[in-house]
N, C-alpha and C. Protein backbone atom coordinates (compact mmCIF):
# COMPACT_ATOMS: atom_id res chain seq x y z
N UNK A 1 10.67 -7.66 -6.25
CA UNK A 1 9.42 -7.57 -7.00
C UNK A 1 9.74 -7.47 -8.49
N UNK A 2 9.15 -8.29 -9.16
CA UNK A 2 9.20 -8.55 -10.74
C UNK A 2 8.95 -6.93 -11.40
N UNK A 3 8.14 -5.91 -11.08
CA UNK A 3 7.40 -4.91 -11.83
C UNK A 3 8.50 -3.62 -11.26
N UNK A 4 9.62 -3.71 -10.27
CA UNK A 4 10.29 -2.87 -9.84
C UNK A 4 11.06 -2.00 -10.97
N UNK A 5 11.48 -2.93 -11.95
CA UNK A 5 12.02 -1.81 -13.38
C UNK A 5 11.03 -0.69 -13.49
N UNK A 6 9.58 -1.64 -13.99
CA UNK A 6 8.53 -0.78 -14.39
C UNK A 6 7.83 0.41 -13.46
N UNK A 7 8.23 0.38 -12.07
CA UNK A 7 7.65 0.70 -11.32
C UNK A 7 8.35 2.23 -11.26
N UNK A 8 9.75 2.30 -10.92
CA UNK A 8 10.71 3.32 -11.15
C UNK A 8 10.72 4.06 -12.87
N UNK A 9 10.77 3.26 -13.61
CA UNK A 9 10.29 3.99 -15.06
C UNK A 9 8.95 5.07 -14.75
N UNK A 10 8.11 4.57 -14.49
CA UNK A 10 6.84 5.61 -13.81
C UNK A 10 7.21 6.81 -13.03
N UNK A 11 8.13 6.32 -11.91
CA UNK A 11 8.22 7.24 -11.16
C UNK A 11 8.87 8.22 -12.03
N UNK A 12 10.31 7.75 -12.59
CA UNK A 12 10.56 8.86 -13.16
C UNK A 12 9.97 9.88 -14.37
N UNK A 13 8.98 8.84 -15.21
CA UNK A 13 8.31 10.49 -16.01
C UNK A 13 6.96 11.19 -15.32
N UNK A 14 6.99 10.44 -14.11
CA UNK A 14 5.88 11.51 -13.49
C UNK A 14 6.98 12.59 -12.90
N UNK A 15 7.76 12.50 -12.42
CA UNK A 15 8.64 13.76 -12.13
C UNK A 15 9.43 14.16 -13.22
N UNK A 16 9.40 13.90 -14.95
CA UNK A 16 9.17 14.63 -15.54
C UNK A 16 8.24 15.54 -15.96
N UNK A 17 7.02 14.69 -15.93
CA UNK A 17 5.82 16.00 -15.93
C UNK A 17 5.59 16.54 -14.99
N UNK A 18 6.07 16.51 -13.71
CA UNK A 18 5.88 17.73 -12.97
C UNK A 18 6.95 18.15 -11.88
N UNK A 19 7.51 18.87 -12.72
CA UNK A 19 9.06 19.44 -12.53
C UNK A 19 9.18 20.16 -10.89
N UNK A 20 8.48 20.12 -10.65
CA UNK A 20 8.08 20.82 -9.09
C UNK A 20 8.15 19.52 -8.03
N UNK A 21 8.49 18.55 -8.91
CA UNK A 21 8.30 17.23 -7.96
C UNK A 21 9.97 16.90 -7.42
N UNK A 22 9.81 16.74 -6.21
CA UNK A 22 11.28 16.48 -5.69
C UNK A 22 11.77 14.92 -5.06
N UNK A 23 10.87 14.45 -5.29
CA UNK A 23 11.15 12.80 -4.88
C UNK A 23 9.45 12.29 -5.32
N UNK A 24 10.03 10.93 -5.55
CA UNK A 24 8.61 9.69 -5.75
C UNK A 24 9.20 8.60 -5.16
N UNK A 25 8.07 8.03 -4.21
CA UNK A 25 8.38 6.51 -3.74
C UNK A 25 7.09 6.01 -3.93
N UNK A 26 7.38 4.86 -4.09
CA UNK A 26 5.98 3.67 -4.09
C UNK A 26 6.52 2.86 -2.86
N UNK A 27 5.49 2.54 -2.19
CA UNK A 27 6.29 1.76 -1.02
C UNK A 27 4.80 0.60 -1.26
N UNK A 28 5.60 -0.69 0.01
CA UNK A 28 3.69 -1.60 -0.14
C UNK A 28 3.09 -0.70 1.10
N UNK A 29 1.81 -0.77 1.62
CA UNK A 29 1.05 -0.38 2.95
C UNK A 29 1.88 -0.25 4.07
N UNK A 30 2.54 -1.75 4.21
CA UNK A 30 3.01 -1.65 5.48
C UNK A 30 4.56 -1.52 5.83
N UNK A 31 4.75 -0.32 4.28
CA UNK A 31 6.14 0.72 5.09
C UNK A 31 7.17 0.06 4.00
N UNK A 32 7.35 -0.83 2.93
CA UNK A 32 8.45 -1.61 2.17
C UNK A 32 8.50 -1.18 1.25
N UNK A 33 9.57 -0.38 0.61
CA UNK A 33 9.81 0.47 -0.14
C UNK A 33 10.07 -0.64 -1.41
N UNK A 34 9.15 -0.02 -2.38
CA UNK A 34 9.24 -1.12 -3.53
C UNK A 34 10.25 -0.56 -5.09
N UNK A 35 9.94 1.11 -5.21
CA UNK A 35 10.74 1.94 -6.03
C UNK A 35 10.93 3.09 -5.48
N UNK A 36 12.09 3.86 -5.44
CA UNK A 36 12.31 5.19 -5.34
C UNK A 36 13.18 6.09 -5.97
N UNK A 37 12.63 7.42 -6.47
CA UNK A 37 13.24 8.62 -6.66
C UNK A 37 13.38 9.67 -5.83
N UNK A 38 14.50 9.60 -4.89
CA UNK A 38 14.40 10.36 -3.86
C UNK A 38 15.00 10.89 -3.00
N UNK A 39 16.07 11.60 -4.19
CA UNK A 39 17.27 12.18 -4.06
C UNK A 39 17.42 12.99 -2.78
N UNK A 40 18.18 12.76 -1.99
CA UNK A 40 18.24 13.31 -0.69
C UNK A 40 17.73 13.06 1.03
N UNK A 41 16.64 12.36 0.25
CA UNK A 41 15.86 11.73 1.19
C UNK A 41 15.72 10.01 1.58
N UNK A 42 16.16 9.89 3.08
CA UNK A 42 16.13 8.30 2.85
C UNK A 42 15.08 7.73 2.81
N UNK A 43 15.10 6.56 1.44
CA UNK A 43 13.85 5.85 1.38
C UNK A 43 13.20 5.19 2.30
N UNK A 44 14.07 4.45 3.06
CA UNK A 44 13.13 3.70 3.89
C UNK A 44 12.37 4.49 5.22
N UNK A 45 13.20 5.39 5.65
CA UNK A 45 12.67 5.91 6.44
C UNK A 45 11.04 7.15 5.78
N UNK A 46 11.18 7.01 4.46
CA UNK A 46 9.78 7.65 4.14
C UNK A 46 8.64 6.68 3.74
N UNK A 47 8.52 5.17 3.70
CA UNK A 47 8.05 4.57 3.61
C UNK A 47 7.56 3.98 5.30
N UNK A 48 8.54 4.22 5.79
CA UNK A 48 8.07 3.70 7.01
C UNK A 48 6.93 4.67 7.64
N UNK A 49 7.47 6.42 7.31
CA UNK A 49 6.58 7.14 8.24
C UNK A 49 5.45 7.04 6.95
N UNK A 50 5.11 6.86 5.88
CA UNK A 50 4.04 7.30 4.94
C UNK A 50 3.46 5.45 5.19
N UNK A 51 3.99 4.70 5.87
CA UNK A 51 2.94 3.81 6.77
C UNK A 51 2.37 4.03 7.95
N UNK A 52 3.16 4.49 8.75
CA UNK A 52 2.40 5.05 9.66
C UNK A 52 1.22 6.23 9.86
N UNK A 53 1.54 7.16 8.96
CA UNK A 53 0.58 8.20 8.64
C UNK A 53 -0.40 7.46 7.80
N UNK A 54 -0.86 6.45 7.02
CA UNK A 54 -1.39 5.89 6.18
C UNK A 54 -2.57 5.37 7.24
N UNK A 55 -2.09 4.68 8.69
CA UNK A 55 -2.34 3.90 9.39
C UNK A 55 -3.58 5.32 10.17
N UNK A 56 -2.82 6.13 10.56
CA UNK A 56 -3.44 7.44 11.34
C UNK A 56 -4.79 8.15 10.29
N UNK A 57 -4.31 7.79 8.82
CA UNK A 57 -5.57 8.34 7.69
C UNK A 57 -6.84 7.61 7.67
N UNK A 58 -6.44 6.29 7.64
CA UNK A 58 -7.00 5.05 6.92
C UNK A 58 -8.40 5.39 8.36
N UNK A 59 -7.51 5.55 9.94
CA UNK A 59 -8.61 5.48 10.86
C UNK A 59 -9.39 6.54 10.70
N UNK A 60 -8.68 7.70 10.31
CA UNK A 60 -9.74 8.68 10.35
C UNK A 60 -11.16 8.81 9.29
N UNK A 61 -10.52 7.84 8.21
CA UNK A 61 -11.86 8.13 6.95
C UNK A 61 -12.97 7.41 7.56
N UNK A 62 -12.47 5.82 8.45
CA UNK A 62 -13.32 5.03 8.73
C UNK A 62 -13.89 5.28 9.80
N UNK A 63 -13.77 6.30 10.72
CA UNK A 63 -14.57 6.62 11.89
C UNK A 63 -15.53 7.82 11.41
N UNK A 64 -14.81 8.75 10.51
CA UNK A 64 -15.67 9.50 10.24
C UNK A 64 -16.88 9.22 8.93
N UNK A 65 -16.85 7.85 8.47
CA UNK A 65 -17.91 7.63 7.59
C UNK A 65 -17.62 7.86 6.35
N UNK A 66 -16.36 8.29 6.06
CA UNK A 66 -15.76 8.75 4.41
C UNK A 66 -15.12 7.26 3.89
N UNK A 67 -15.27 6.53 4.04
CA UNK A 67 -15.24 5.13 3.39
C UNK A 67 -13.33 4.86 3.20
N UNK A 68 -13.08 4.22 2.33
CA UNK A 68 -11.54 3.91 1.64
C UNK A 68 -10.85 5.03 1.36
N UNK A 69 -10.03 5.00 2.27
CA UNK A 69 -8.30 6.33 2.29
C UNK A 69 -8.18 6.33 0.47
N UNK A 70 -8.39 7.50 -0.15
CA UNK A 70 -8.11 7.71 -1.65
C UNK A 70 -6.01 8.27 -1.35
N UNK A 71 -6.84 9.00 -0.52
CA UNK A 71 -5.18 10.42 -0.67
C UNK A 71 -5.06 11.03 0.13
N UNK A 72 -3.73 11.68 1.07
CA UNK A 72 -3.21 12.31 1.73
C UNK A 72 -2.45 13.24 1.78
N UNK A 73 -2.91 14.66 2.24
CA UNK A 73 -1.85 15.95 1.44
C UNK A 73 -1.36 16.61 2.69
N UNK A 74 -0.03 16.53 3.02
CA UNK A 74 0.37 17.13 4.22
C UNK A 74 0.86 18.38 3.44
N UNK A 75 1.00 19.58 3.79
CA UNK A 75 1.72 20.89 3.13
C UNK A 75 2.43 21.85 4.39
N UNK A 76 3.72 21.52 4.17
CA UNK A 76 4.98 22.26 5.21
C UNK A 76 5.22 23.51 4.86
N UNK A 77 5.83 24.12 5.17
CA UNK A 77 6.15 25.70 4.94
C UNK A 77 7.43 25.37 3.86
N UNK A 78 7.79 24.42 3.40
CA UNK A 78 8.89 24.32 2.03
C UNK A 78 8.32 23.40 1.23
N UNK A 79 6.94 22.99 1.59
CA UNK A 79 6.30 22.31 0.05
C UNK A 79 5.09 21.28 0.95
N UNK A 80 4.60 20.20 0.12
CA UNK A 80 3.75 18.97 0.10
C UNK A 80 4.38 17.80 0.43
N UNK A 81 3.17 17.21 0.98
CA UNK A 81 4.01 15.44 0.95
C UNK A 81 2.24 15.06 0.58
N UNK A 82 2.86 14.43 -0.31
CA UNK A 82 0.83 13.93 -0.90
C UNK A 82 1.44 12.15 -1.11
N UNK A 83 0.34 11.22 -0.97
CA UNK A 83 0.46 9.90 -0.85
C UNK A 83 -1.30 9.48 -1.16
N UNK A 84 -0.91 8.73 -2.13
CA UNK A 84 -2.19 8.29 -2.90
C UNK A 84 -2.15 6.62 -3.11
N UNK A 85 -3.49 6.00 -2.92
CA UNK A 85 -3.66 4.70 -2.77
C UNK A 85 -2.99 4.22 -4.21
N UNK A 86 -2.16 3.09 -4.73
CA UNK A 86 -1.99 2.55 -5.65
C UNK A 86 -2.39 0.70 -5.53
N UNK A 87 -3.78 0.71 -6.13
CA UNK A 87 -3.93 -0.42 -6.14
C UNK A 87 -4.17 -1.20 -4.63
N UNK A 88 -4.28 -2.49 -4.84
CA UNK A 88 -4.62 -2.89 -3.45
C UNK A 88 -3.73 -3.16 -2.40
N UNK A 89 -2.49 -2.76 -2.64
CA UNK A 89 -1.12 -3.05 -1.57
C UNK A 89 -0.35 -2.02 -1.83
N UNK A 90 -0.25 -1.35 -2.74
CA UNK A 90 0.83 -0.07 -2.57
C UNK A 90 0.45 1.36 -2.29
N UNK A 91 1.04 2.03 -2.25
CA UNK A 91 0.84 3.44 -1.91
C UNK A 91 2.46 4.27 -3.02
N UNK A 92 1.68 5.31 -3.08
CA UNK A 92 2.89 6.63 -3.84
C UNK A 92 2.79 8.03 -2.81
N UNK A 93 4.24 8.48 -2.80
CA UNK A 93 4.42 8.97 -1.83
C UNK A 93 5.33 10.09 -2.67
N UNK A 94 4.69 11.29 -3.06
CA UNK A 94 5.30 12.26 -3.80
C UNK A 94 5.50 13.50 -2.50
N UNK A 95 6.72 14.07 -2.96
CA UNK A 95 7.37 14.93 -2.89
C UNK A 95 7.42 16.17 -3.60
N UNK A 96 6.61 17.53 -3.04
CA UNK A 96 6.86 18.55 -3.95
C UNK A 96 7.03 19.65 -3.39
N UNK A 97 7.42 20.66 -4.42
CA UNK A 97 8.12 22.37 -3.73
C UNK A 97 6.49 23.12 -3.33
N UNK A 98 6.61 24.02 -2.61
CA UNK A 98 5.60 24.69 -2.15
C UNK A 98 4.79 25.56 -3.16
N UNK A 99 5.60 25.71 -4.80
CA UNK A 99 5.18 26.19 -5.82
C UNK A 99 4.00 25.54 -6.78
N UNK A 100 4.72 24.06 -6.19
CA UNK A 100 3.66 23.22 -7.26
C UNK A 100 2.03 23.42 -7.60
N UNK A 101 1.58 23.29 -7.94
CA UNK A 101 -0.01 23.23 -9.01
C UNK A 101 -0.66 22.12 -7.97
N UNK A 102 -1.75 22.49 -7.53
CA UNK A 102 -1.71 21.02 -6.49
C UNK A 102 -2.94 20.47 -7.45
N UNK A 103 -3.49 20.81 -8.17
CA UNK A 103 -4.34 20.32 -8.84
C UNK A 103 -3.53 19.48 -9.83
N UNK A 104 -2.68 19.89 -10.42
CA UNK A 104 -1.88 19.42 -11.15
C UNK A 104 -1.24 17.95 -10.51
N UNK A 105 -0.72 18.05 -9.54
CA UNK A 105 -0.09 17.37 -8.37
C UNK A 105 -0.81 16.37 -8.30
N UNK A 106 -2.39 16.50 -7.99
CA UNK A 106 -3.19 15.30 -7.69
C UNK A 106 -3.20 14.68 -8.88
N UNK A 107 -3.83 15.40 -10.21
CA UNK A 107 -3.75 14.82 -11.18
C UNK A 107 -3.06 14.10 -11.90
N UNK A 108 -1.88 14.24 -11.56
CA UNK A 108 -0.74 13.19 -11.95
C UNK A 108 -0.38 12.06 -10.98
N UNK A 109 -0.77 12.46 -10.32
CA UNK A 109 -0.22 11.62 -8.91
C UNK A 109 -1.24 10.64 -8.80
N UNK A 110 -2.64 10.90 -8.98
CA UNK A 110 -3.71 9.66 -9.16
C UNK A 110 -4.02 8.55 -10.77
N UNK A 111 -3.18 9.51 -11.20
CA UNK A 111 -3.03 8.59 -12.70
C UNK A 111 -1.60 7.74 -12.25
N UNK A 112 -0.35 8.47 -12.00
CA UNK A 112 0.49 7.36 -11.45
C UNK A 112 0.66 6.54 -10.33
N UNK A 113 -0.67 6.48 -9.25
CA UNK A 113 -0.44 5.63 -8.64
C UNK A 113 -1.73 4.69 -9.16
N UNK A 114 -2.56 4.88 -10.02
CA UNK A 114 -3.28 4.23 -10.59
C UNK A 114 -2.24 2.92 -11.98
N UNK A 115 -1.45 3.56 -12.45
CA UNK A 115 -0.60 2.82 -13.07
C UNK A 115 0.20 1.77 -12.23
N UNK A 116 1.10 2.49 -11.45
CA UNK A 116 1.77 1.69 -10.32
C UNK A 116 0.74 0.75 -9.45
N UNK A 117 -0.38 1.02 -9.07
CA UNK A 117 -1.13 -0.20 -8.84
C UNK A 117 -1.40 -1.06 -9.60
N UNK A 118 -1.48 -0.95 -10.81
CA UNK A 118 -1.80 -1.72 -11.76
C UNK A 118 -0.50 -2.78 -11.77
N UNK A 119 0.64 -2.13 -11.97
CA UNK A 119 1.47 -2.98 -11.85
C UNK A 119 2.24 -3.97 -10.98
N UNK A 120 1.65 -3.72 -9.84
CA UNK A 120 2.13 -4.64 -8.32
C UNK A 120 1.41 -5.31 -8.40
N UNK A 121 -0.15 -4.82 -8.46
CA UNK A 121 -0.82 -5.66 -8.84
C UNK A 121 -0.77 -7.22 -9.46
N UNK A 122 -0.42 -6.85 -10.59
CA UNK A 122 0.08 -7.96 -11.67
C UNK A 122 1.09 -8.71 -10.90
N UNK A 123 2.03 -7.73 -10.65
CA UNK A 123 3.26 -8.55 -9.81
C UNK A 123 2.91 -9.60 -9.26
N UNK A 124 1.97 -9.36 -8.34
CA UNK A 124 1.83 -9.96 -7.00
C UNK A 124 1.20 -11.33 -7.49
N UNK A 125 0.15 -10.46 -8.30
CA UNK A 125 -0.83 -12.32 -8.73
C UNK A 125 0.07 -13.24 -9.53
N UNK A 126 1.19 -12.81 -10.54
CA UNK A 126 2.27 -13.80 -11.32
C UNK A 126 2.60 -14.31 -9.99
N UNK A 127 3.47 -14.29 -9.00
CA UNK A 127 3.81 -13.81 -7.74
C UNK A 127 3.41 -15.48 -6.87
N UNK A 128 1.97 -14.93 -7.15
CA UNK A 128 1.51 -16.12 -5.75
C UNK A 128 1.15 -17.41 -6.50
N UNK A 129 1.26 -18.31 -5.69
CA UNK A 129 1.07 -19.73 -6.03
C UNK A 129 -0.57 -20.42 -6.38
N UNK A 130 -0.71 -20.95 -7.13
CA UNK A 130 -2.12 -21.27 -6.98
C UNK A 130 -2.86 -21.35 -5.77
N UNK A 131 -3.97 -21.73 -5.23
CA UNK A 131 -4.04 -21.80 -4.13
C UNK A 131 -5.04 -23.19 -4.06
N UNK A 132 -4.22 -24.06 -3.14
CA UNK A 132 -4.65 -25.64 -3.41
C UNK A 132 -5.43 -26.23 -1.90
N UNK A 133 -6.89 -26.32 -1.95
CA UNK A 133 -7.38 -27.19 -0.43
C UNK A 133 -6.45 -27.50 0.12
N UNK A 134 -6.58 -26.75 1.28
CA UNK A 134 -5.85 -27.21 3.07
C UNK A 134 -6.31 -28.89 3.50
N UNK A 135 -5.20 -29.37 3.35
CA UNK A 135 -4.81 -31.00 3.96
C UNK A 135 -4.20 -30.97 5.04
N UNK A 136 -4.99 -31.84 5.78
CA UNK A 136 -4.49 -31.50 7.13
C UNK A 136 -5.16 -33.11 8.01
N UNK A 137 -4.65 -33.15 8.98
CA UNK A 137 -5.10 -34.54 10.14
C UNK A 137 -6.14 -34.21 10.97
N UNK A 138 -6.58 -34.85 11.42
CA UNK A 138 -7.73 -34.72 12.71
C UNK A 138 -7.22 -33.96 13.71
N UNK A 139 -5.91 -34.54 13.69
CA UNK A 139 -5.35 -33.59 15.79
C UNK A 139 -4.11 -32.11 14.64
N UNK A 140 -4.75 -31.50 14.12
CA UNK A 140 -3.71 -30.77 13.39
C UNK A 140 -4.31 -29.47 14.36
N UNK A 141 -3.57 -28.91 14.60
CA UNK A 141 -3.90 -27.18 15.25
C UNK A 141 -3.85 -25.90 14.50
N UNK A 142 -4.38 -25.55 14.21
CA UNK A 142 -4.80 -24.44 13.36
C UNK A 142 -4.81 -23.00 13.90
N UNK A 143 -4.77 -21.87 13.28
CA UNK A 143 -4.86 -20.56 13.74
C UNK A 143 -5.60 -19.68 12.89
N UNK A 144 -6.45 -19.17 13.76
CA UNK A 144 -7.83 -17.99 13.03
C UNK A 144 -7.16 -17.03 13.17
N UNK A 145 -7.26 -15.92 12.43
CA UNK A 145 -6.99 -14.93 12.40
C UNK A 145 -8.26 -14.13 12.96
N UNK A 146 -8.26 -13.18 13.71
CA UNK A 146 -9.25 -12.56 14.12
C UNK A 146 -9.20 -10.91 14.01
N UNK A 147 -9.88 -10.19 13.85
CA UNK A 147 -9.45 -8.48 13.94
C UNK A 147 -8.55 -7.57 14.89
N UNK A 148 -8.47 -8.38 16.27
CA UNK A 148 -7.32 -8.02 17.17
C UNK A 148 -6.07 -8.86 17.09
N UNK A 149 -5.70 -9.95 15.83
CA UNK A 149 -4.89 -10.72 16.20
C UNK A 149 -5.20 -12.49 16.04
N UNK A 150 -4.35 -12.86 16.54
CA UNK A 150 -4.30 -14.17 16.25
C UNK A 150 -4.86 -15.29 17.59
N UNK A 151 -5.55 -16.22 17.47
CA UNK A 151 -5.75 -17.04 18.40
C UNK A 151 -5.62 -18.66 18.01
N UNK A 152 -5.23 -19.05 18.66
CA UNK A 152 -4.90 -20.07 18.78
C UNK A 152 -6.33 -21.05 18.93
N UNK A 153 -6.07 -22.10 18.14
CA UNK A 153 -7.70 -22.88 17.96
C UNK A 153 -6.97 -24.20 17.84
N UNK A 154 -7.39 -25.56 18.35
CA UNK A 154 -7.22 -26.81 18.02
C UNK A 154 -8.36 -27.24 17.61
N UNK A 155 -8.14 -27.87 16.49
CA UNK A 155 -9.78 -29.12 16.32
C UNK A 155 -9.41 -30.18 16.17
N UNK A 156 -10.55 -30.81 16.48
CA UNK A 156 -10.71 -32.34 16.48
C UNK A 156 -11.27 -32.81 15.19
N UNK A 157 -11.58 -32.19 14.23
CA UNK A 157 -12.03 -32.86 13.15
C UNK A 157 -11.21 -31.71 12.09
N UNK A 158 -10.80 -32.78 10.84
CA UNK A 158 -10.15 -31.89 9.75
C UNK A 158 -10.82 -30.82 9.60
N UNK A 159 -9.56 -29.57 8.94
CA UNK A 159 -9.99 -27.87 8.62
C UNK A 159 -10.28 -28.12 7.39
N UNK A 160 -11.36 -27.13 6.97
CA UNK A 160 -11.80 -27.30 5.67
C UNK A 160 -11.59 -25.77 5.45
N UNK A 161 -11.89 -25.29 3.75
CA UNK A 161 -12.06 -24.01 3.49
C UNK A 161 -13.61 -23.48 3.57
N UNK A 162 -14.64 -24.35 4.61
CA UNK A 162 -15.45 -23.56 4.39
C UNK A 162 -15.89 -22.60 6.07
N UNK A 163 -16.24 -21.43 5.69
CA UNK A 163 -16.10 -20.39 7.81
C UNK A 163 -17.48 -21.68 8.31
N UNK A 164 -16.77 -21.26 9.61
CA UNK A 164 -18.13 -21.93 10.44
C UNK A 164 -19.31 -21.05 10.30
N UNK A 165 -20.16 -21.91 10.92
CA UNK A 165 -21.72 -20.66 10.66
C UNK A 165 -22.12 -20.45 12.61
N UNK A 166 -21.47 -20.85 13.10
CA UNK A 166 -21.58 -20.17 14.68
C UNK A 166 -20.55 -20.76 15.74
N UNK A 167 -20.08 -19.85 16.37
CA UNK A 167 -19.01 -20.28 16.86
C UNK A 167 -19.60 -19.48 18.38
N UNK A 168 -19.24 -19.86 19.75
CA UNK A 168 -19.29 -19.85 21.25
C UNK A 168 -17.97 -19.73 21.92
């Protein structure tokens, strides 16, 4: 990722301003550790579980009617694990002592993953390719994506970019 300098620069003066902080990771959603400060602790394996717990949050806001996962504050008997949305694909995944300011904690922690989104962000759109009408043949086979998964669809007449308006 292009913004990975910038991304770790962040991390580290947010754990200058809050000295109680014992690791920062930015990972994307689904567990890929993009920057880390996180001395002691292996990165990937905290990106992986702060996807999975992300996955266990995300259901709970949406069943219970609380809309889009903002933030997550687990607190152990030797400190916090707080993880805050950054932007539309990443997440920050701070680390702190059981002393920390949690007000403090959030407050920094939603300004730097507000930054760090900002910057994957950017990443991502330099990143992707324009996006140019699907060309394709009459007997070409195609795949919908659906909410459980993928299905398999053939058509008989070229795919276009526009949804059908009823499907059987």
């Amino acid at each position: 990722m292009a913004a990975e300098a910038e991304v770790l620069d962040e991390l580290h003066r947010l754990r200058a301003r809050v000295p109680q902080l014992t690791g920062a990771l930015a990972a994307s959603a689904d567990g890929l550790v993009l920057a880390h400060d996180t001395p002691g602790v292996e990165p990937d394996g905290l990106a992986a579980l702060t996807a999975a717990a992300l996955g266990v949050a995300i259901r709970m806001t949406e069943s219970t009617g609380h809309g889009d996962l903002r933030e997550l504050l687990v607190r152990g008997v030797h400190g916090y694990v707080a993880t805050y949305a950054a932007g539309g694909s990443a997440v920050l995944t701070l680390l702190a002592q059981d002393r920390v300011n949690v007000g403090r904690l959030h407050l920094e922690g939603r300004r730097s993953g507000t930054r760090i989104g900002e910057l994957v962000d950017a990443a991502t759109a330099r990143s992707e390719p324009a996006a140019e009408p699907a060309r394709t043949s009459a007997k070409t086979s195609s795949r919908t994506r659906t909410p459980r998964g993928t299905t398999p669809r053939t058509t008989s007449t070229p795919v276009t970019n526009h949804p059908r308006t009823s499907e059987s």
